[in-house]
N, C-alpha and C. Protein backbone atom coordinates (compact mmCIF):
# COMPACT_ATOMS: atom_id res chain seq x y z
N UNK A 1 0.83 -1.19 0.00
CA UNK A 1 0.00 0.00 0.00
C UNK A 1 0.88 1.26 0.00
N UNK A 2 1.68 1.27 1.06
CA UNK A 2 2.86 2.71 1.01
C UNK A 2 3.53 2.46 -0.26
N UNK A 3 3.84 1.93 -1.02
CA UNK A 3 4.48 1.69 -2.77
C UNK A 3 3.64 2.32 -3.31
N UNK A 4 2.49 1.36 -3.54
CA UNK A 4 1.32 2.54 -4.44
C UNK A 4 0.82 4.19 -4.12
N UNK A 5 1.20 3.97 -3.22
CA UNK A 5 0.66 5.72 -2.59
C UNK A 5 1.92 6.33 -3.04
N UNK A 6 3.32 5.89 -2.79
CA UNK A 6 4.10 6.51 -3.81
C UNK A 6 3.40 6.76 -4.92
N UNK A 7 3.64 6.01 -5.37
CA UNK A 7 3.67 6.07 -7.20
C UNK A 7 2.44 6.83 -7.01
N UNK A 8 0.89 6.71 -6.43
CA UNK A 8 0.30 7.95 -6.88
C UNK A 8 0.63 9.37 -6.41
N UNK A 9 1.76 9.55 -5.22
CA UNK A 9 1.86 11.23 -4.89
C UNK A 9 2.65 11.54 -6.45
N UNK A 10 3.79 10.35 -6.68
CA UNK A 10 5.03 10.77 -7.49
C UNK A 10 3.86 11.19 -9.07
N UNK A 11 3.02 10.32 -9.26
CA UNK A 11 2.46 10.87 -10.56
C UNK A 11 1.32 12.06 -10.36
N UNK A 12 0.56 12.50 -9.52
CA UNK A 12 0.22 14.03 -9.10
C UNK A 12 1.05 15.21 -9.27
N UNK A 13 2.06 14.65 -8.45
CA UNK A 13 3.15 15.85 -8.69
C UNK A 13 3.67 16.25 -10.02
N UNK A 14 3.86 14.99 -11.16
CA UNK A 14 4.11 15.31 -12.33
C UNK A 14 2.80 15.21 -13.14
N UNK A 15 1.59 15.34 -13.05
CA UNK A 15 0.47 15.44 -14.11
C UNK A 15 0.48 13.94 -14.89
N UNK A 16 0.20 13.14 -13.98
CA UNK A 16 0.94 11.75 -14.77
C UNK A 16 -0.19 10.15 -13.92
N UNK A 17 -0.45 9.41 -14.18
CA UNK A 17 -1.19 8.40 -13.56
C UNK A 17 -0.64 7.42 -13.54
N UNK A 18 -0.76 7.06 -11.60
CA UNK A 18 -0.26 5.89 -11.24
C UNK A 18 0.56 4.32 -12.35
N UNK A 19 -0.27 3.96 -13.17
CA UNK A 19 -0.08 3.29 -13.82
C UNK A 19 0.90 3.41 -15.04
N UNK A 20 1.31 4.91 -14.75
CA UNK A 20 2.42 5.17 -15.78
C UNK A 20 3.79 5.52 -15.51
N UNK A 21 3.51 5.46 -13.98
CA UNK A 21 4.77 6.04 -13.64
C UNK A 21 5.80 4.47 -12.72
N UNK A 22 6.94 4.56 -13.32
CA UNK A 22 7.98 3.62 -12.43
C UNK A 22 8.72 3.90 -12.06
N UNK A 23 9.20 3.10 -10.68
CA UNK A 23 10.77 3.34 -9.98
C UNK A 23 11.76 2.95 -10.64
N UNK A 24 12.76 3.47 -10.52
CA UNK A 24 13.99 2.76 -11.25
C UNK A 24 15.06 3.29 -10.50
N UNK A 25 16.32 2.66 -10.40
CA UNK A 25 17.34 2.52 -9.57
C UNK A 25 17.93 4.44 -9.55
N UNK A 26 17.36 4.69 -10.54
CA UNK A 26 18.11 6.36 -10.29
C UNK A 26 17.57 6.81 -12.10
N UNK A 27 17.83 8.31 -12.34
CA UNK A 27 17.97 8.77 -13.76
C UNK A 27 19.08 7.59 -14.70
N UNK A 28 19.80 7.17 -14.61
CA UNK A 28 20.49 7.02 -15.72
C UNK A 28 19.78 5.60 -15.78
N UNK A 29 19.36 5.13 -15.07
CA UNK A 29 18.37 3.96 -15.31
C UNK A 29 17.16 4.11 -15.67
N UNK A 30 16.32 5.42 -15.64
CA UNK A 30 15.47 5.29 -16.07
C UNK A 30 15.67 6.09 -17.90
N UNK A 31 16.59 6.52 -17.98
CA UNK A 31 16.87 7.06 -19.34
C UNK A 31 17.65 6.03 -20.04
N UNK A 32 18.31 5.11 -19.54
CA UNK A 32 18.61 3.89 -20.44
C UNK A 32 17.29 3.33 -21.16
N UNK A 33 16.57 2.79 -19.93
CA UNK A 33 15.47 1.91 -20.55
C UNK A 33 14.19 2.81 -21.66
N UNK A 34 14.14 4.46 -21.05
CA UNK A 34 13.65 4.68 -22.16
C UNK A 34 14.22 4.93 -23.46
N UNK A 35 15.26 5.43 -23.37
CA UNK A 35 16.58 5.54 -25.46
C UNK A 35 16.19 4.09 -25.90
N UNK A 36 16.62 2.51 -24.71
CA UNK A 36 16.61 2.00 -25.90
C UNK A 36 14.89 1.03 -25.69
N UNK A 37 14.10 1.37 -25.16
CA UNK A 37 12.58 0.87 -25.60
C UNK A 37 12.44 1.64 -27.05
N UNK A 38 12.17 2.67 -27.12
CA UNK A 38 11.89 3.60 -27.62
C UNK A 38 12.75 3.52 -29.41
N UNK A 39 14.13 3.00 -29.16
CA UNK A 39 15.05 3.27 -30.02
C UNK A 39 15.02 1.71 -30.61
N UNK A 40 14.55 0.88 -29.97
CA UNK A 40 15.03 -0.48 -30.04
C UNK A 40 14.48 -1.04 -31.68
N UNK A 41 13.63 -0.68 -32.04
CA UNK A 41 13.14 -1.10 -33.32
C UNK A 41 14.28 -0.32 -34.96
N UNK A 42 15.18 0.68 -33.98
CA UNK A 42 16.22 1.30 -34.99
C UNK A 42 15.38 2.33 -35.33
N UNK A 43 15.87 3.47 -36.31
CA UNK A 43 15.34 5.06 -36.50
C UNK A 43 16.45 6.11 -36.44
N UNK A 44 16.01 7.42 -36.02
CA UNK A 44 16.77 8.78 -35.82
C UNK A 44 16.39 8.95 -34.57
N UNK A 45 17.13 9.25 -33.67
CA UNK A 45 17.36 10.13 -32.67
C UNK A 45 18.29 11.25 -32.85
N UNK A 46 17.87 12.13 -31.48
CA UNK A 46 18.24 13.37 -31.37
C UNK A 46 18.57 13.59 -30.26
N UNK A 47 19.28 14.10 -29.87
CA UNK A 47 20.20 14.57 -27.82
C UNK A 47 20.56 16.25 -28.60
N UNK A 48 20.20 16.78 -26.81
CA UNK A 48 21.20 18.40 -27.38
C UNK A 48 22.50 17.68 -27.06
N UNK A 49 23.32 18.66 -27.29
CA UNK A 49 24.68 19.13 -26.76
C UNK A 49 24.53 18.88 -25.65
N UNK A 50 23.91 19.15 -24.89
CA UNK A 50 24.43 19.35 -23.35
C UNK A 50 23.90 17.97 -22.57
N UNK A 51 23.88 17.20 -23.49
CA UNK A 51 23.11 15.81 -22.55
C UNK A 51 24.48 15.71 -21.57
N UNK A 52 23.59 14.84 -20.41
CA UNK A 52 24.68 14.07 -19.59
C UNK A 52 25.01 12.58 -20.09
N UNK A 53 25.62 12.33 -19.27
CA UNK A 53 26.51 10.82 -20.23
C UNK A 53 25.65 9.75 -19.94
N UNK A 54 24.45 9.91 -19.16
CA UNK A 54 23.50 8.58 -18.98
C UNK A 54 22.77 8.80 -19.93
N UNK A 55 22.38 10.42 -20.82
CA UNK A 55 21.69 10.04 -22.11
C UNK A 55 22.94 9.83 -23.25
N UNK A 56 23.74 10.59 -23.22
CA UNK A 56 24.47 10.42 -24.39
C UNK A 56 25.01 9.48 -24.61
N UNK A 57 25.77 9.01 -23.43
CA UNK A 57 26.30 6.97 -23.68
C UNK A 57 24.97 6.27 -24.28
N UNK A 58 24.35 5.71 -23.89
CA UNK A 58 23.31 4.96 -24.59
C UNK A 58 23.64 5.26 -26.23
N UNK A 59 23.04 6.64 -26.28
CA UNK A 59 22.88 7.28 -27.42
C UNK A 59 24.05 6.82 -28.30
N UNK A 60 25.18 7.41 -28.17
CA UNK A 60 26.45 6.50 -29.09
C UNK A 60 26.46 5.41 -29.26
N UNK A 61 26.29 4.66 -28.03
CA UNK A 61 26.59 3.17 -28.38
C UNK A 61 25.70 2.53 -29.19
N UNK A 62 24.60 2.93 -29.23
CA UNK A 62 23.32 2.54 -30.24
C UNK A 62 23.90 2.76 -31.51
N UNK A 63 24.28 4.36 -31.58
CA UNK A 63 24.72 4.54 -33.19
C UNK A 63 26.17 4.02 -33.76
N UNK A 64 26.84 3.77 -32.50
CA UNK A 64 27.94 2.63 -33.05
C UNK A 64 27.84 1.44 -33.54
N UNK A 65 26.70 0.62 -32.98
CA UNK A 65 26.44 -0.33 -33.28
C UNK A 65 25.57 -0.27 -33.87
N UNK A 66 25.37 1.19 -35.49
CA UNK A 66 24.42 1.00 -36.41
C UNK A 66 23.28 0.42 -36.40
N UNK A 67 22.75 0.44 -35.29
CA UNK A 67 21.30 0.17 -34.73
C UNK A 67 20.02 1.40 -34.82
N UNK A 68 21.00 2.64 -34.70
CA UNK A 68 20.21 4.08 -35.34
C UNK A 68 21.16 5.16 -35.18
N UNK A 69 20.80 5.92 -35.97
CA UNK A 69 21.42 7.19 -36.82
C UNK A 69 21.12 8.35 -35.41
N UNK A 70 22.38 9.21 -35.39
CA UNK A 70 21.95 9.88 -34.09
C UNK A 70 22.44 11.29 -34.64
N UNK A 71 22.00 12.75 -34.59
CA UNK A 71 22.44 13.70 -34.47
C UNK A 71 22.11 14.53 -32.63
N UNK A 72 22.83 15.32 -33.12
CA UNK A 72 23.16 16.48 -31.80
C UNK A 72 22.77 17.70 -31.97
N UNK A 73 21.79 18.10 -31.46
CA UNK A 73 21.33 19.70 -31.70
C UNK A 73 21.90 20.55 -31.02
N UNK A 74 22.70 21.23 -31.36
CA UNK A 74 23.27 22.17 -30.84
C UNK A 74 22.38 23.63 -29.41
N UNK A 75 22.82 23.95 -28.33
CA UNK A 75 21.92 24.67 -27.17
C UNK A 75 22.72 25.83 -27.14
N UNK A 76 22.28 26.84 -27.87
CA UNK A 76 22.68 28.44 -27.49
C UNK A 76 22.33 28.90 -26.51
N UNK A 77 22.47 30.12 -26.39
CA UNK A 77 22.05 30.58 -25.02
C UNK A 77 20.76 31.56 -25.53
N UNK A 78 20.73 31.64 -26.29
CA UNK A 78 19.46 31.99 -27.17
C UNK A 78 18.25 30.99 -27.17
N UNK A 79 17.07 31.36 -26.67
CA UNK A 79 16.15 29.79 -26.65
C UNK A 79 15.75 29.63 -28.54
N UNK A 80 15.32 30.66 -29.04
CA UNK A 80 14.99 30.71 -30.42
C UNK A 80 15.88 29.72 -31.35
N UNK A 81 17.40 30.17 -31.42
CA UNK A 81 18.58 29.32 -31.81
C UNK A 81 18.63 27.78 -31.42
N UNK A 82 18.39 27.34 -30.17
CA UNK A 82 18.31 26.36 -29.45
C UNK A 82 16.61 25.57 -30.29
N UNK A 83 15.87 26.09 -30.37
CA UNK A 83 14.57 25.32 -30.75
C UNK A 83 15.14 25.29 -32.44
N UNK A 84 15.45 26.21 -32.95
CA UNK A 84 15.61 25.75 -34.56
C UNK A 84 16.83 24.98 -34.98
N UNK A 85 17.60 25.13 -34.16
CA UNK A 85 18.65 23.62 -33.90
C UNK A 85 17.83 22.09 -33.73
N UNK A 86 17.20 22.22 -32.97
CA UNK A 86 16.35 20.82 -33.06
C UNK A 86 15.32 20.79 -34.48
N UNK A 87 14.59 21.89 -34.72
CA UNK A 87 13.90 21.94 -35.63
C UNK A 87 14.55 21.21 -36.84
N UNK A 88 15.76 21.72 -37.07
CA UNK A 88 16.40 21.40 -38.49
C UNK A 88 16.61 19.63 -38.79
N UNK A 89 16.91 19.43 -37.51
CA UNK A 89 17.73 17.63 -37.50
C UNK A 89 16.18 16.64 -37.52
N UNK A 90 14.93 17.56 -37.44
CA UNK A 90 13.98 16.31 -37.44
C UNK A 90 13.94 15.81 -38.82
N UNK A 91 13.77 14.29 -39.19
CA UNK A 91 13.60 13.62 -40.09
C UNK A 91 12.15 13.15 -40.51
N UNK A 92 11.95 12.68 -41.46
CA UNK A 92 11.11 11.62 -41.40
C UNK A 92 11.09 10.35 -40.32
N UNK A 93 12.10 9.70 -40.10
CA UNK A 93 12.73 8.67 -39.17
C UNK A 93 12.75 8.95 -37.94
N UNK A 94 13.05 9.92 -37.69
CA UNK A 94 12.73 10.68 -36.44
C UNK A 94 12.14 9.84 -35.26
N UNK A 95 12.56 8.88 -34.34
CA UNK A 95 11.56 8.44 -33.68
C UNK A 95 11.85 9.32 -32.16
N UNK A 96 12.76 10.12 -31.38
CA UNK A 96 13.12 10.35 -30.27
C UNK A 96 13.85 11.69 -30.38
N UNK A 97 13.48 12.46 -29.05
CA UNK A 97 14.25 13.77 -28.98
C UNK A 97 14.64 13.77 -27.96
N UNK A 98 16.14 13.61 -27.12
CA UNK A 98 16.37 13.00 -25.68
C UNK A 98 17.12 14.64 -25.31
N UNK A 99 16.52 15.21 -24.48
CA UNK A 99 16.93 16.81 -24.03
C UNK A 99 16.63 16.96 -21.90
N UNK A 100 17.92 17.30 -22.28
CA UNK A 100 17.69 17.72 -20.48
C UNK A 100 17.16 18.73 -19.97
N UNK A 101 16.57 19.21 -19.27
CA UNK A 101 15.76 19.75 -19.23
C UNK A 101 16.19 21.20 -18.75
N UNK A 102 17.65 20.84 -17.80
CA UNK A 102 18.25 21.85 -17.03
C UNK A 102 20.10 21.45 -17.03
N UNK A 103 20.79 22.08 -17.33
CA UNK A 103 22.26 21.44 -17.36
C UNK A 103 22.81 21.28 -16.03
N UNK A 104 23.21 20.25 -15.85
CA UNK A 104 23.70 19.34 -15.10
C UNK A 104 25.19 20.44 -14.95
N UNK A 105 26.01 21.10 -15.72
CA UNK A 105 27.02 21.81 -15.54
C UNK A 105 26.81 23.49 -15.55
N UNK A 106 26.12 24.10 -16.62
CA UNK A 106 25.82 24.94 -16.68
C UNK A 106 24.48 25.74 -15.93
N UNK A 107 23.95 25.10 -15.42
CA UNK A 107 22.66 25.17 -14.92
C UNK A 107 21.38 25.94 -15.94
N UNK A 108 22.11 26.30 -17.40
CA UNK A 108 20.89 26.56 -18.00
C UNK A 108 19.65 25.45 -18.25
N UNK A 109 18.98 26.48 -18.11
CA UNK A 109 16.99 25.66 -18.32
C UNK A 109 16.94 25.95 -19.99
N UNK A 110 16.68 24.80 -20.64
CA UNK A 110 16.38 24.81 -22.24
C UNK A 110 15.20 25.14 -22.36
N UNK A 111 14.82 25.23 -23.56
CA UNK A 111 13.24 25.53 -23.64
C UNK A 111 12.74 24.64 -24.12
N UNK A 112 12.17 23.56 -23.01
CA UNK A 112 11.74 22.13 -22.87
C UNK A 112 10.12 22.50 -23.47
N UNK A 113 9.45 23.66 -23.12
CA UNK A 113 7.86 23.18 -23.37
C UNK A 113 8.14 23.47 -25.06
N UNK A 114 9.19 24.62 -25.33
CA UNK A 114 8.85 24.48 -27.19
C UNK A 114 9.03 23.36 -27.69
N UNK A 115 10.19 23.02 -27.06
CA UNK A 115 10.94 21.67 -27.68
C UNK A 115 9.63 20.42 -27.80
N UNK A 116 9.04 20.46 -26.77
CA UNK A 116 8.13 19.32 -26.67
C UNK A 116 6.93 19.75 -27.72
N UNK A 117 6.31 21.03 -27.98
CA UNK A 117 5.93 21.26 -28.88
C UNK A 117 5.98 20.87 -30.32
N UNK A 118 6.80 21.26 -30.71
CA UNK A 118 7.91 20.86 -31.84
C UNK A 118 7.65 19.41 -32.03
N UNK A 119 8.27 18.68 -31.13
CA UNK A 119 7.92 17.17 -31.23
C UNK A 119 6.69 17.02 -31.24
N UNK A 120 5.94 17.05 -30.57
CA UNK A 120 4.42 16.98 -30.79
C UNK A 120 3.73 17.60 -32.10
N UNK A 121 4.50 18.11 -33.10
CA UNK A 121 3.38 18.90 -33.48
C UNK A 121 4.34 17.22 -35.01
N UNK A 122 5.62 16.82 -34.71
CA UNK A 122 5.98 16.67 -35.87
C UNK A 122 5.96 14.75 -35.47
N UNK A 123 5.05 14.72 -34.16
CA UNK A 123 5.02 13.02 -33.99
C UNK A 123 5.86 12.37 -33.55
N UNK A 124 6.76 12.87 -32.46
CA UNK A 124 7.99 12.39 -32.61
C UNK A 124 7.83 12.47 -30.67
N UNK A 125 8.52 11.50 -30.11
CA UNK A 125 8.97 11.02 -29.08
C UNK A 125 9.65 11.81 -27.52
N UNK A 126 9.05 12.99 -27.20
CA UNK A 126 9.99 13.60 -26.14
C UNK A 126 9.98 13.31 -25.10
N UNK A 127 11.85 12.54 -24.69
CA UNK A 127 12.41 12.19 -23.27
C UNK A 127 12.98 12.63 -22.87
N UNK A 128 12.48 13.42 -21.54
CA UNK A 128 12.94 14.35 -20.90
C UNK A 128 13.69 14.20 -19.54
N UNK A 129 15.20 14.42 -19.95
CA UNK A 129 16.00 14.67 -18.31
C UNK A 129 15.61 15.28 -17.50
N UNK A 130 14.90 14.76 -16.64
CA UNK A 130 14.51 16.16 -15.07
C UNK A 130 15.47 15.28 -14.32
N UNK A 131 16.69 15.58 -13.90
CA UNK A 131 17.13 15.29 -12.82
C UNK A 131 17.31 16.27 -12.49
N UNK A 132 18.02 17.80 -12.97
CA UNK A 132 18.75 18.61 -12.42
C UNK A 132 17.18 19.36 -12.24
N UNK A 133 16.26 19.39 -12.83
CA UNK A 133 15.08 20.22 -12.79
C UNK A 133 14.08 20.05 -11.87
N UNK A 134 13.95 18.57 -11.45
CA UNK A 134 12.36 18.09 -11.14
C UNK A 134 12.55 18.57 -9.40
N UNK A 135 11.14 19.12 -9.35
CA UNK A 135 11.58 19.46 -7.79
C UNK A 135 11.91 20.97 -7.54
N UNK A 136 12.10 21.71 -8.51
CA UNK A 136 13.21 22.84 -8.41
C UNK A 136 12.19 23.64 -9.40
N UNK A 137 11.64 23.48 -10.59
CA UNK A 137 10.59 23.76 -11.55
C UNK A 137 9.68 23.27 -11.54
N UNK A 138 8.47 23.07 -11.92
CA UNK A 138 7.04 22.95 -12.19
C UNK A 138 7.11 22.33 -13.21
N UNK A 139 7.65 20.88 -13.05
CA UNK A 139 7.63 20.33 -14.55
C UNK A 139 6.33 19.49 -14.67
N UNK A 140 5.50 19.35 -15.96
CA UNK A 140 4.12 18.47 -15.86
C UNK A 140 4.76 17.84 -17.15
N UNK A 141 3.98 16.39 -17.15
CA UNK A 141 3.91 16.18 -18.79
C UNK A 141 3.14 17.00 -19.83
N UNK A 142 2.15 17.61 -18.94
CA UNK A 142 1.86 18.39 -20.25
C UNK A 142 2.06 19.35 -20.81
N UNK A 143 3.83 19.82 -20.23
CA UNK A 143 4.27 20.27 -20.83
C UNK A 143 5.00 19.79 -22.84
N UNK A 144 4.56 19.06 -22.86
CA UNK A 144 5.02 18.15 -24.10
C UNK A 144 6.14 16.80 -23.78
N UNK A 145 5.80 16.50 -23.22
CA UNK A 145 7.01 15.48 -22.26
C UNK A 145 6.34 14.36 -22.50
N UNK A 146 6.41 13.27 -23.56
CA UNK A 146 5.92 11.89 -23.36
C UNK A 146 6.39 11.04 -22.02
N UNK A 147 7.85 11.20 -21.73
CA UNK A 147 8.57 10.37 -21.16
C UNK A 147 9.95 10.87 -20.45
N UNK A 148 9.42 11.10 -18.71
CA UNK A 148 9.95 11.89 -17.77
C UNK A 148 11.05 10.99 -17.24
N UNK A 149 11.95 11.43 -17.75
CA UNK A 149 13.02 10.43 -16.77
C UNK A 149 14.09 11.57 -15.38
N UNK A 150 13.61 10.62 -14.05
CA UNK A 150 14.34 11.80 -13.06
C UNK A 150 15.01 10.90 -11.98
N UNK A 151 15.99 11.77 -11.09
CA UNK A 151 16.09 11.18 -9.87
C UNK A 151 15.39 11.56 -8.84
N UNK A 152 15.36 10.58 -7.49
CA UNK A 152 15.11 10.90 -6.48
C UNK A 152 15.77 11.70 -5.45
N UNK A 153 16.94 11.47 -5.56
CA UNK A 153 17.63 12.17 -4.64
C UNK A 153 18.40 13.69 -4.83
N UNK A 154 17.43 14.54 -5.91
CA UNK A 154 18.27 15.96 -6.37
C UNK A 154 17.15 16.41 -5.55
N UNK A 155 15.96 17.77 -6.53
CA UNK A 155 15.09 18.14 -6.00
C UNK A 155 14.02 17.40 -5.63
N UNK A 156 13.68 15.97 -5.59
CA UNK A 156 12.76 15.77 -4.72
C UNK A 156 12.77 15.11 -3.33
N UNK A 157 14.17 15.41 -2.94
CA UNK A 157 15.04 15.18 -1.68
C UNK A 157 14.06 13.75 -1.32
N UNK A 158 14.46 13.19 -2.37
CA UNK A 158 14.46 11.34 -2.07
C UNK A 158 16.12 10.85 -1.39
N UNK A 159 15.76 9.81 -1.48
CA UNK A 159 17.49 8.83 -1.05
C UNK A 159 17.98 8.41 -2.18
N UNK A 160 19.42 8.31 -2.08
CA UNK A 160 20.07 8.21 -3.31
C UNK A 160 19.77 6.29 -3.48
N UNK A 161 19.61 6.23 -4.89
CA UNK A 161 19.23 4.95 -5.44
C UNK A 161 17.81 5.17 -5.66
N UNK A 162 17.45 6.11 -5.70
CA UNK A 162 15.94 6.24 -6.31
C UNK A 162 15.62 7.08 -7.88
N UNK A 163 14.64 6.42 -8.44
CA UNK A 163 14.49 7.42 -9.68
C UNK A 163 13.25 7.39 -10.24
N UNK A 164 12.57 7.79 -11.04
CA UNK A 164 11.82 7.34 -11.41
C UNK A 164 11.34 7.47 -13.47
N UNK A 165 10.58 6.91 -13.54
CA UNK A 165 10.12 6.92 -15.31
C UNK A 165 8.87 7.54 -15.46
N UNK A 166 8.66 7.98 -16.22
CA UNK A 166 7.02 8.77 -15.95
C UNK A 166 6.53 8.91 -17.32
N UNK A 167 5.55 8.13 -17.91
CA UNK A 167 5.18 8.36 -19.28
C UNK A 167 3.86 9.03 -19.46
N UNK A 168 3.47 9.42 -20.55
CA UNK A 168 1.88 9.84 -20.58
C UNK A 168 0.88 8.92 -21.06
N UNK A 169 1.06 7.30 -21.30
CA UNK A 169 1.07 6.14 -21.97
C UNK A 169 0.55 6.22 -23.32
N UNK A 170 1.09 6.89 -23.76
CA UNK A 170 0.93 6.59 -25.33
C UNK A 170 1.84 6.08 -26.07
């Protein structure tokens, strides 16, 4: 019963239902399993620049092992520049747009709701890093966010080894 009452505060807090949301050992576990669910049938993906190495490892090693084609959208400090950087690299193939939400080094905030826009408007897959964000911002899925990947232990002053997955189940 205290498990499930998790999982329903954790999916309230993100605009999200019980049944969509999972634990997972931390962010880089829950952003593994979504790159390669998501990626596993092969396609285009997309990471900014500024991913951390639990999205971007996946991400290479997939396209090393010619399993799918990966570009990098470049993150100005300009949000305009930053959204038509992603704009340009969508494909037809296009199945994923893997963007953090907040830099892990720089502490800039991207402009996650255009970005998710964008994807939404062109069918395409947005998995979103909240580790450095969740807790700290007002992040919902409906901000354009198919698929919330975060930790527990940044802003939602969980214990370390916690994380969670958060989809909108579609």
């Amino acid at each position: 019963e205290a498990y499930y009452n998790a999982r329903e505060a954790a999916a309230e807090f993100f605009g999200a239902e019980p049944e969509n949301t999972v634990f997972t050992l931390n962010c880089t576990h829950a952003l593994n399993m979504a790159i390669q669910g998501v990626m596993s049938q092969g396609g285009h993906l997309i990471i900014s620049s500024m991913e951390h190495n639990s999205a971007a490892r996946p991400a290479v090693a997939l396209a090393l092992k010619k399993q799918i084609t990966l570009s990098i959208a470049e993150v100005y400090p300009d949000k305009e520049q930053t959204i038509e950087s992603f704009r340009r690299l969508i494909r037809s193939d296009t199945k994923a747009v893997v963007c953090t939400l907040a830099s892990n080094v720089t502490g800039q905030l991207l402009p996650y709701r255009e970005i998710g826009e964008l994807c939404r408007q062109r069918g395409v897959c947005f998995i979103a890093d909240g580790a450095q964000a969740c807790g700290i911002y007002d992040i919902k899925l409906s901000d354009g966010i198919n698929i919330l990947c975060t930790a527990g232990h940044k802003g939602l002053y969980g214990i370390t080894g916690t994380g969670l997955l958060i989809t909108d189940g579609k």
